[in-house]
N, C-alpha and C. Protein backbone atom coordinates (compact mmCIF):
# COMPACT_ATOMS: atom_id res chain seq x y z
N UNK A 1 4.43 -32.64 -0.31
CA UNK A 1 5.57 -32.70 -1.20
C UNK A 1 6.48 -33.83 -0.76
N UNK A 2 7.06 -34.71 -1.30
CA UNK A 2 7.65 -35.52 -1.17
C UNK A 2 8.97 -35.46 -1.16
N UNK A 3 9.83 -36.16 -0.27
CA UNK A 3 11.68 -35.92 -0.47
C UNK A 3 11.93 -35.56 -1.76
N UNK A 4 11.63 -36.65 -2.56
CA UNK A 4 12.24 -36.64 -3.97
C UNK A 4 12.24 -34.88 -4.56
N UNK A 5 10.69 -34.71 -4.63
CA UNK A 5 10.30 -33.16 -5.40
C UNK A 5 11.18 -31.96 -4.43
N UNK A 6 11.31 -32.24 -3.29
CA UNK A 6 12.08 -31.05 -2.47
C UNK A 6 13.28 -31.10 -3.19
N UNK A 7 14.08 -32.30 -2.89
CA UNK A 7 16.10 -32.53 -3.10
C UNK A 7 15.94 -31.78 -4.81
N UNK A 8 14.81 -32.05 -5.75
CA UNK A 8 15.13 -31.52 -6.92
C UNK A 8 15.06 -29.89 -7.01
N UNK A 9 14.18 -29.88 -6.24
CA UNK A 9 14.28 -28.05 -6.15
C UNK A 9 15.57 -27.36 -6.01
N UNK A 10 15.30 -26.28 -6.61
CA UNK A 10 16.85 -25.27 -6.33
C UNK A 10 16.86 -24.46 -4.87
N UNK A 11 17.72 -23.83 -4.68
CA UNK A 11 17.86 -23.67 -3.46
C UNK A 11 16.60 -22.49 -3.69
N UNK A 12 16.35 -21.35 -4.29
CA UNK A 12 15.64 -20.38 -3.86
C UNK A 12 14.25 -20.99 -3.71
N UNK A 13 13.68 -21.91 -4.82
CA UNK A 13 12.81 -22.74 -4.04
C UNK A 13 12.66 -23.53 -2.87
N UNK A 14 13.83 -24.00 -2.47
CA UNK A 14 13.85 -24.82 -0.79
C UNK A 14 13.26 -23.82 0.07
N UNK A 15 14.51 -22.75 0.22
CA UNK A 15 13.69 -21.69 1.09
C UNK A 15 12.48 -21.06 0.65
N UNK A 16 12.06 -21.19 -0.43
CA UNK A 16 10.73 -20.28 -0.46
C UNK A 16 9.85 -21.34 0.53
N UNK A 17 9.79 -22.71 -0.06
CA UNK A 17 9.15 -23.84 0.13
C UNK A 17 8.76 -23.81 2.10
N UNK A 18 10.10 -23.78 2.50
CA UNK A 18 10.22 -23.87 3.93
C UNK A 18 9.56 -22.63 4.72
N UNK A 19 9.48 -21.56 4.11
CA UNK A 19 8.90 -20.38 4.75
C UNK A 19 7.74 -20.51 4.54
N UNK A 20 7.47 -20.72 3.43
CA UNK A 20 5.93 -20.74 3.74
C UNK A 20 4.73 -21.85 4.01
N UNK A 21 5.62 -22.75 3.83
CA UNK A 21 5.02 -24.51 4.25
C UNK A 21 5.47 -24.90 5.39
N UNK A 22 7.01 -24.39 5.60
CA UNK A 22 7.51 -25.00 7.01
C UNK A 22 7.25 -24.29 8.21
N UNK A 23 7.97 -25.16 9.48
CA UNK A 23 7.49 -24.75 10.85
C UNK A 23 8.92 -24.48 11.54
N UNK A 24 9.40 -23.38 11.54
CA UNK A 24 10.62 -23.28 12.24
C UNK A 24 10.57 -23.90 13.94
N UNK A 25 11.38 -24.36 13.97
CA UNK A 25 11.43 -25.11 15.14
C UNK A 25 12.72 -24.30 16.17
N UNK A 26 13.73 -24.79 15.73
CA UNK A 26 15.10 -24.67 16.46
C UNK A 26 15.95 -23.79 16.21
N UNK A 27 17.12 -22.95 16.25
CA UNK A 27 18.05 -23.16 15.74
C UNK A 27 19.43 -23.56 16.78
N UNK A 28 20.22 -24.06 16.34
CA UNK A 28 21.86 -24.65 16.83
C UNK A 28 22.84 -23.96 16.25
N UNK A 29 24.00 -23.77 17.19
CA UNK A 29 24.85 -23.14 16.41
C UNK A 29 26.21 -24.48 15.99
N UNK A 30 27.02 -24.90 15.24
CA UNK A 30 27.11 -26.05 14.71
C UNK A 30 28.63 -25.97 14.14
N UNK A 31 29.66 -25.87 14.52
CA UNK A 31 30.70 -25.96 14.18
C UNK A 31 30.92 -24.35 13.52
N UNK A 32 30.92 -24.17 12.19
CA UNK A 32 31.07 -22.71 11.53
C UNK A 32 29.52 -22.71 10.90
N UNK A 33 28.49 -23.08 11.55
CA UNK A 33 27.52 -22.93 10.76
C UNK A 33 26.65 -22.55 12.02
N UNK A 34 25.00 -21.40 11.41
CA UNK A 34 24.21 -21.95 12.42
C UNK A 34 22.82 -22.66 11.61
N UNK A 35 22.42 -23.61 12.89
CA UNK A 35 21.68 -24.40 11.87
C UNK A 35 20.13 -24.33 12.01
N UNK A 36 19.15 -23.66 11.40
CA UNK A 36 17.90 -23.99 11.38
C UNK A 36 17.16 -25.05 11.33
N UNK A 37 16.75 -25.60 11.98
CA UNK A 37 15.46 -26.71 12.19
C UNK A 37 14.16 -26.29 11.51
N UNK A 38 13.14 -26.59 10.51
CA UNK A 38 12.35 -26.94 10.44
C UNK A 38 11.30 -27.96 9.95
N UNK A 39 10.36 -28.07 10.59
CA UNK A 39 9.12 -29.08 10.08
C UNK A 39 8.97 -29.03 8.94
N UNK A 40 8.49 -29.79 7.97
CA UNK A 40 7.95 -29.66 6.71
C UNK A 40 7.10 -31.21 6.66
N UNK A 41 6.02 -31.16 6.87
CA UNK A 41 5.38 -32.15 6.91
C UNK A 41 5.69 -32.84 8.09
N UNK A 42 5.86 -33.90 7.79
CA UNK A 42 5.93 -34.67 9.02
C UNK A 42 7.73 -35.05 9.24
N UNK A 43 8.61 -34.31 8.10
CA UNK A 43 10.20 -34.91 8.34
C UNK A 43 10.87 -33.00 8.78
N UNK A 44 11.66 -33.52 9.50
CA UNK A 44 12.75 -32.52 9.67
C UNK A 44 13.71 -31.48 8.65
N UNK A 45 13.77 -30.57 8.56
CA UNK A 45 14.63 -30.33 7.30
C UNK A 45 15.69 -29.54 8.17
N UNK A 46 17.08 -29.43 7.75
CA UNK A 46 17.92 -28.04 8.07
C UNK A 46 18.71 -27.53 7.19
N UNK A 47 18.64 -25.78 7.25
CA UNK A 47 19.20 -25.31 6.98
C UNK A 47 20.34 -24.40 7.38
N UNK A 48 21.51 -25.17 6.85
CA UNK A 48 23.01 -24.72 7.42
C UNK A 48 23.16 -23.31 6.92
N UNK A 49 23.42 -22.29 7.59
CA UNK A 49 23.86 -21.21 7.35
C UNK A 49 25.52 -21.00 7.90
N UNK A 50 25.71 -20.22 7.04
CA UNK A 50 27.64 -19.86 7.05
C UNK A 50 27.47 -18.46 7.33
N UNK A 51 27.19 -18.00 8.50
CA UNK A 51 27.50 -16.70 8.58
C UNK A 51 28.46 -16.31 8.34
N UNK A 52 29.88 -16.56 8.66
CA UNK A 52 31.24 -15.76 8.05
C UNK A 52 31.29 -15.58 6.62
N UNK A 53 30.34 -16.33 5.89
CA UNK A 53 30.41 -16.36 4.54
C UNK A 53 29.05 -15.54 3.88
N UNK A 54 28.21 -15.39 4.93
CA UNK A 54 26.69 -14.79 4.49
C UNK A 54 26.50 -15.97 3.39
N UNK A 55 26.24 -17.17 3.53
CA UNK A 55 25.43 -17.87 2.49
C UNK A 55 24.52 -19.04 2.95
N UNK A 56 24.26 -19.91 2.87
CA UNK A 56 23.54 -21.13 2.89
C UNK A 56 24.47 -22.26 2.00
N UNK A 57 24.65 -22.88 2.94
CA UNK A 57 25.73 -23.71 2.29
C UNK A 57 24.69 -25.40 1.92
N UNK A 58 23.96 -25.57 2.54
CA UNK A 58 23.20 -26.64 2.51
C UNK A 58 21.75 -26.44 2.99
N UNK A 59 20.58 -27.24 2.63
CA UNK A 59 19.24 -27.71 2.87
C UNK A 59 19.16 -28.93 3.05
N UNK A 60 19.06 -29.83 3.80
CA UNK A 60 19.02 -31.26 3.82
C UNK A 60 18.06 -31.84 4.72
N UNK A 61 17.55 -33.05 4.64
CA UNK A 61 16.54 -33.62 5.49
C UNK A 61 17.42 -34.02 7.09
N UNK A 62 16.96 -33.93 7.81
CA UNK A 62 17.80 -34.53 8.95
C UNK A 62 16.81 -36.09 9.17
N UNK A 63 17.53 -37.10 9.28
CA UNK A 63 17.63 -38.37 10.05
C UNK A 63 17.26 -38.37 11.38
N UNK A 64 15.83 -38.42 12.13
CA UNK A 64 15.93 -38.50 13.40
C UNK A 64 16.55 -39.21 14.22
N UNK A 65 17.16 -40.64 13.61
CA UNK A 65 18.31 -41.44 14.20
C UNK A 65 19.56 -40.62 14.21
N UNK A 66 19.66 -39.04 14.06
CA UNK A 66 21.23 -38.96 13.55
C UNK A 66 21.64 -37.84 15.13
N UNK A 67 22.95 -38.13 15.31
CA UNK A 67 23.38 -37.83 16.53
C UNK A 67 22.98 -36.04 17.12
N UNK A 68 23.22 -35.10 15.68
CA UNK A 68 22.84 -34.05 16.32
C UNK A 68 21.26 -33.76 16.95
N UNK A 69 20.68 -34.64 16.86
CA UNK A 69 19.28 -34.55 17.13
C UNK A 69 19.31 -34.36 19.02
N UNK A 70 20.39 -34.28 19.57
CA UNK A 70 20.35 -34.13 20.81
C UNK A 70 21.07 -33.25 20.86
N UNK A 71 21.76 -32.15 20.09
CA UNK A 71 22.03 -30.52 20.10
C UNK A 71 20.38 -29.56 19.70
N UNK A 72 19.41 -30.19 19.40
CA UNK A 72 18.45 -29.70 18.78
C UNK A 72 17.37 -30.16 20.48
N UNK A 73 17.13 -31.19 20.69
CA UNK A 73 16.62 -31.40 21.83
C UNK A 73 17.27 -30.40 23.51
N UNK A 74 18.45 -30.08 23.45
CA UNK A 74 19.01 -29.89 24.23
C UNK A 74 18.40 -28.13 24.36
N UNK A 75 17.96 -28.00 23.60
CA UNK A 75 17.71 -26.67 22.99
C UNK A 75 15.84 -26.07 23.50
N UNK A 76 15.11 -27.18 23.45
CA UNK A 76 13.84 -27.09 24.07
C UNK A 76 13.41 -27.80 25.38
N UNK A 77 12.84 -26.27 25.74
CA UNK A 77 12.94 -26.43 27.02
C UNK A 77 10.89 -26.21 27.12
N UNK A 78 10.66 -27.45 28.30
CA UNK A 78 9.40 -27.40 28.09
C UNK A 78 8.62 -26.53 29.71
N UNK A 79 7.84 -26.28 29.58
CA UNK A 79 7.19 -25.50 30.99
C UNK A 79 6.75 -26.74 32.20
């Protein structure tokens, strides 16, 4: 599936998409959000959750150039 066909999907499709195609990786906890990491192919995706709010406020691709990528690294720990 390609960026384009994901960003058009609605949200209950993102998450369907991610559960059953994606690879949970991480999660971070992120200002008022906590944030899920997963694989989906070969790009990153996350999903921001608002617990005080019980919702999902966002699905977005993450940028491996982008700074939180070392709250997500900081997070796996290897044997």
């Amino acid at each position: 599936m390609s960026r384009e066909d994901f960003h058009s999907l609605p949200l209950h499709q993102k998450i369907k998409t991610l559960y059953i195609e994606g690879t949970f990786v991480v999660a971070i906890r992120y200002y008022r959000h906590k944030i899920n990491l997963y694989l989906l192919e070969n790009d990153y995706v996350e999903v921001f959750y608002n617990h005080k709010e019980d919702r999902i406020d966002k699905i977005d691709f993450l940028p491996r150039d982008h700074s939180r990528m070392k709250f997500y690294l900081d997070q796996i720990k290897l044997a």
